[in-house]
C-alpha atoms as a PDB file:
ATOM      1  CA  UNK A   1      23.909   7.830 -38.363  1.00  0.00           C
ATOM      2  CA  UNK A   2      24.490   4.201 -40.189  1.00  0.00           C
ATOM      3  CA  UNK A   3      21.886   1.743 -39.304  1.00  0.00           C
ATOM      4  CA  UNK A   4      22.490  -1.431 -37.724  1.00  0.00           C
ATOM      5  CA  UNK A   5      21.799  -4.118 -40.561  1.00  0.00           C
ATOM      6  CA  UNK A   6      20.885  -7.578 -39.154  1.00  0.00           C
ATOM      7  CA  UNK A   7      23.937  -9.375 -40.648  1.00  0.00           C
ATOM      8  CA  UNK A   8      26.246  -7.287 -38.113  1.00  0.00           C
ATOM      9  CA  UNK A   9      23.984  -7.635 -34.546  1.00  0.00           C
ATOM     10  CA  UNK A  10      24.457 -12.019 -34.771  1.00  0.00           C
ATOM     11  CA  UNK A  11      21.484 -14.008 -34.399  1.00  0.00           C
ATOM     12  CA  UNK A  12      19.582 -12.518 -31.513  1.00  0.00           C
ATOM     13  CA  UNK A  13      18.966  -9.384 -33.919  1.00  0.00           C
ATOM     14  CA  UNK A  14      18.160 -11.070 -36.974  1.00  0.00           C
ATOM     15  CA  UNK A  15      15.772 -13.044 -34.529  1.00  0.00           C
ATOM     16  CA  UNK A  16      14.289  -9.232 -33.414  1.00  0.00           C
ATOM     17  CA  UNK A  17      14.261  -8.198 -37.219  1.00  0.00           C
ATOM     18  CA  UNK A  18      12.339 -10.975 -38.794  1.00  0.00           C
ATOM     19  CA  UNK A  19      10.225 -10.869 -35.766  1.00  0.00           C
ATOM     20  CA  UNK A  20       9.437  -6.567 -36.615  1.00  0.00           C
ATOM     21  CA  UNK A  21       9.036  -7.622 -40.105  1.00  0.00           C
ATOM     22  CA  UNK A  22       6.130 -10.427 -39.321  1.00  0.00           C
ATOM     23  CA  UNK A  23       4.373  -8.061 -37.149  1.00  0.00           C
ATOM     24  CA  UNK A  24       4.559  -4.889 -39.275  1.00  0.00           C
ATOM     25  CA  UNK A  25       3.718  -7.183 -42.264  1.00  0.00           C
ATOM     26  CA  UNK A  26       0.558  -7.981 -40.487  1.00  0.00           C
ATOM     27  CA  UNK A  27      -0.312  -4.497 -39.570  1.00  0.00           C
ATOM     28  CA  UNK A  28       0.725  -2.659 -42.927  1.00  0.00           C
ATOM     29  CA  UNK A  29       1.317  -5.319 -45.656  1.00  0.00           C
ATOM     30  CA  UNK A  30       4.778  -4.248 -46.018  1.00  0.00           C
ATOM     31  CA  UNK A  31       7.434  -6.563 -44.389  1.00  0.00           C
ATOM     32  CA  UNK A  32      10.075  -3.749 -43.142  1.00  0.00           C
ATOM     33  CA  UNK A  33      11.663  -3.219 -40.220  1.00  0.00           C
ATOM     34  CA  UNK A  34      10.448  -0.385 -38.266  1.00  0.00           C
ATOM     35  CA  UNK A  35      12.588   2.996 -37.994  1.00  0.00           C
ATOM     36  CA  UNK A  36      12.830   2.586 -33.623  1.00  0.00           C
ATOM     37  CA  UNK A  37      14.107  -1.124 -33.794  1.00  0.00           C
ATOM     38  CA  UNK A  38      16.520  -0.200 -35.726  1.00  0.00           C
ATOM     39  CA  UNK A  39      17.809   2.591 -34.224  1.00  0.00           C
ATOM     40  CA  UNK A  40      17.629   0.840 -30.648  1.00  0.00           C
ATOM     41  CA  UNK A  41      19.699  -1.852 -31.925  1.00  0.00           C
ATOM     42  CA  UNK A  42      22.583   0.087 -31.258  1.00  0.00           C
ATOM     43  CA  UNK A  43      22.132  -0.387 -27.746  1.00  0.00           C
ATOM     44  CA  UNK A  44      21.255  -4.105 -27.339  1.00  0.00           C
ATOM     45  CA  UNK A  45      19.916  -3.775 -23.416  1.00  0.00           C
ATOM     46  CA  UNK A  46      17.732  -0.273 -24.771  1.00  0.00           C
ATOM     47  CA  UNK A  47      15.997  -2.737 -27.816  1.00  0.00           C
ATOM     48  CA  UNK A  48      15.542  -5.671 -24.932  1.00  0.00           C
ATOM     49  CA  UNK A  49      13.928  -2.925 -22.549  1.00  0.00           C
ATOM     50  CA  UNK A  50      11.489  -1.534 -25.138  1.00  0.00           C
ATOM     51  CA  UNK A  51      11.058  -5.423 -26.488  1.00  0.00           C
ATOM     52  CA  UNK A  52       9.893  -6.386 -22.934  1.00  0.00           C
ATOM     53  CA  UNK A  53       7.583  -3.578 -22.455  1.00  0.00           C
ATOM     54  CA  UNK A  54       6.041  -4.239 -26.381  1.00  0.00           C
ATOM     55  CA  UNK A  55       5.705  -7.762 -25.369  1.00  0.00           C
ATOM     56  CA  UNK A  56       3.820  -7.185 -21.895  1.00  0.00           C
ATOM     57  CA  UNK A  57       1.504  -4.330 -23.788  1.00  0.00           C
ATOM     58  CA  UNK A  58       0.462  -6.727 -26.366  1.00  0.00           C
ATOM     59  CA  UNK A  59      -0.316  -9.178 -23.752  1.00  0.00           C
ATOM     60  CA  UNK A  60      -2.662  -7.226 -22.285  1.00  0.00           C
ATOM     61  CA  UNK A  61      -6.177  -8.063 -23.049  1.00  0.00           C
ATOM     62  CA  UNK A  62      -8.632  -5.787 -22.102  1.00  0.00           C
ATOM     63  CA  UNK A  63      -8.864  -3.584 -25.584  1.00  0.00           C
ATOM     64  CA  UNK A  64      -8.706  -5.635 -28.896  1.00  0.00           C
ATOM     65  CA  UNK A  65      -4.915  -6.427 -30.548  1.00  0.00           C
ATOM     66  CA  UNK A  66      -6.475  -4.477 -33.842  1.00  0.00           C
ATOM     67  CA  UNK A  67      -7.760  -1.490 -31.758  1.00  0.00           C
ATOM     68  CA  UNK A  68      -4.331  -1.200 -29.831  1.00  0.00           C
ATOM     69  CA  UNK A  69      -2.469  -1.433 -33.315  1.00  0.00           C
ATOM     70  CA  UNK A  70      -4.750   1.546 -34.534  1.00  0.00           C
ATOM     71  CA  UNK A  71      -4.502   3.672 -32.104  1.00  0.00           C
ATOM     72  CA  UNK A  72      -0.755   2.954 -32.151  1.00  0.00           C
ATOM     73  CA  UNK A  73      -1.035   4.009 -35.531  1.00  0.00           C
ATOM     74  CA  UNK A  74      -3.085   7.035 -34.549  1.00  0.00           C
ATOM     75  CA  UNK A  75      -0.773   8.739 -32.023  1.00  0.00           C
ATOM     76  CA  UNK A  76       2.689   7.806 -33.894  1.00  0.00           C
ATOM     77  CA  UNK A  77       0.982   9.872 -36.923  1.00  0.00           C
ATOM     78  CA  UNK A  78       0.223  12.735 -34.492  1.00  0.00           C
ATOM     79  CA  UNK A  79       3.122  13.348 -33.017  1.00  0.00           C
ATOM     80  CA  UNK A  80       4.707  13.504 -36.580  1.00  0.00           C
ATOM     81  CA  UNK A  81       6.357   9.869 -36.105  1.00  0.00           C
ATOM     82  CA  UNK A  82       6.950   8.448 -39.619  1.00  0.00           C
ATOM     83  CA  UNK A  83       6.320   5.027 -38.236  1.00  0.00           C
END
């Protein structure tokens, strides 16, 4: 299946790509754009569903932003998720 690049998806998805990019920079050191943004961008209302829930998750403040990244981290790599 061919990826969505950000050229093709106009300027709300290169908005949502260099957004992914900042964040996973910050989490990994490697500014790429993770594997489920880009294959939810072929269904712009699924990547604004899963961008809304992201958003009110990380605004949530009862466990740390570094702890909730980790153990983010944690279960993708347990259930075999090559995020």
């Amino acid at each position: 299946m061919t990826r969505v690049s950000g050229r093709e998806g106009g300027i709300w998805l290169r908005l949502v790509y260099e957004m992914a990019r900042a964040v996973t920079g910050k989490l990994t050191g490697k500014k790429e754009v993770p594997e489920p943004v880009k294959v939810t961008a072929h269904q712009p209302r699924l990547l604004w569903g899963v961008g809304q829930m992201e958003s009110a998750q990380s605004g949530m403040n009862s466990v740390a932003w570094d702890l909730k990244a980790l153990a983010e981290a944690a279960a993708a790599r347990g259930v075999g998720c090559p995020w």
